[in-house]
C-alpha atoms as a PDB file:
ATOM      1  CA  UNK A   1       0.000   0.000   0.000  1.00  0.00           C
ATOM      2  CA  UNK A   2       3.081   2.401   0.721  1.00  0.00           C
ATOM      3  CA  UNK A   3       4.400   1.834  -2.611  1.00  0.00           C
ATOM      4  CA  UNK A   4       0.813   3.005  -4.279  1.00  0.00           C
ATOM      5  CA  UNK A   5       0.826   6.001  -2.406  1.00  0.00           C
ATOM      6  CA  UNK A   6       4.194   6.959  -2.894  1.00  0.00           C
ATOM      7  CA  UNK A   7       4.098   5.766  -6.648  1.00  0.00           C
ATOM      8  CA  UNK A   8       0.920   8.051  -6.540  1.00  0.00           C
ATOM      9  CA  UNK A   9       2.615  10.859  -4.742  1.00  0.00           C
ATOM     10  CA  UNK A  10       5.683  10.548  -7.376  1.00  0.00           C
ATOM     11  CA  UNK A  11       3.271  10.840 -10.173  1.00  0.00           C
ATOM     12  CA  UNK A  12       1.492  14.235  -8.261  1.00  0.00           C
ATOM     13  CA  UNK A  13       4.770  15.762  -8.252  1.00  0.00           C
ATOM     14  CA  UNK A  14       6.002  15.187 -12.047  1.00  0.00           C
ATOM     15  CA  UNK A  15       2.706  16.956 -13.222  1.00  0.00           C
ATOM     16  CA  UNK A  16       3.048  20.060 -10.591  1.00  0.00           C
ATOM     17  CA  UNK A  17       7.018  20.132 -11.732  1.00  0.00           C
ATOM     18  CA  UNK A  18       5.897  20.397 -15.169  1.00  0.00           C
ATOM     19  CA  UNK A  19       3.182  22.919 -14.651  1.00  0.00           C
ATOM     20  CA  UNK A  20       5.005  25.163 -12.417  1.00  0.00           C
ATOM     21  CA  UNK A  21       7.863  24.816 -15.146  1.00  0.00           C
ATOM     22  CA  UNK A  22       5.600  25.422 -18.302  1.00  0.00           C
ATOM     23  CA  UNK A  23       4.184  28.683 -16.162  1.00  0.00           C
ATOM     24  CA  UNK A  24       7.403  29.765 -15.292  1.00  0.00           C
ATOM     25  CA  UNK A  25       8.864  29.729 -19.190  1.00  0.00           C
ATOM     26  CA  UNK A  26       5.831  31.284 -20.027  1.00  0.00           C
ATOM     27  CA  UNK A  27       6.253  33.825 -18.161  1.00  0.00           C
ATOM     28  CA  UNK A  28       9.866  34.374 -18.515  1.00  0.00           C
ATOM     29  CA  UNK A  29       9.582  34.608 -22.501  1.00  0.00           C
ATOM     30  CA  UNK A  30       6.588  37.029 -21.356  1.00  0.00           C
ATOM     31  CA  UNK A  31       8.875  39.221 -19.711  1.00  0.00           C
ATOM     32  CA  UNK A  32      11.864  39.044 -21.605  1.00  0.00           C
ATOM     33  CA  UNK A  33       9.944  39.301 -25.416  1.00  0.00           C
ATOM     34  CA  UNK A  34       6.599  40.900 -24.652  1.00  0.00           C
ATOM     35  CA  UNK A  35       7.510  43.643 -22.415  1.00  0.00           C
ATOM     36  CA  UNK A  36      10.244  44.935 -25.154  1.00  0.00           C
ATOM     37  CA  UNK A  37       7.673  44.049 -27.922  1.00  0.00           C
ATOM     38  CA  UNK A  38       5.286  46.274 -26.363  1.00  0.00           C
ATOM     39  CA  UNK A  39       7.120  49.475 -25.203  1.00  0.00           C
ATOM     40  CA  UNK A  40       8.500  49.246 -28.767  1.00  0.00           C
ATOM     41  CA  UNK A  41       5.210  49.568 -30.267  1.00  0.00           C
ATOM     42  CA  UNK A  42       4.233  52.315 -28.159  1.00  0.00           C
ATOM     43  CA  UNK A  43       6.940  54.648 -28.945  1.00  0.00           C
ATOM     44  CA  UNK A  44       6.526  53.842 -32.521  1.00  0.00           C
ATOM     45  CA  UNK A  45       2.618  54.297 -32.436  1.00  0.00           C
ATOM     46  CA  UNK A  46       3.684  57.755 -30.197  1.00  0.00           C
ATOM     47  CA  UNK A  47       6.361  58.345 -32.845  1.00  0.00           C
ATOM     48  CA  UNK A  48       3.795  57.785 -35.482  1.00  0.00           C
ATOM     49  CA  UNK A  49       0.589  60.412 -33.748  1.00  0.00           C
ATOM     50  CA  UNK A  50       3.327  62.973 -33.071  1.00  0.00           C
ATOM     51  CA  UNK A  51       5.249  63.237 -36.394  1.00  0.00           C
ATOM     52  CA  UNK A  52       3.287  62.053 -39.146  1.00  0.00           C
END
């Protein structure tokens, strides 16, 4: 029975491992890419209204 539970425990782990590191890469990438991605297209679109 202690080998189902820990087999079972094992198992609980892997998936919370791999969500916590699918979250954390997604939010990495959203930090490092979408937060330069974005402040660039809002001094271009200021760029854009002030100049053109």
């Amino acid at each position: 029975m202690l080998r189902l539970v820990d087999g079972l425990a094992g198992a609980i782990q892997d998936l919370l491992n791999g969500l916590v590191k699918a979250a954390s890469y997604f939010l990495a990438g959203l930090i490092l890419v979408g937060a330069p991605l974005w402040l660039l297209a809002k001094v271009l679109e200021w760029i854009s209204a002030t100049f053109f």
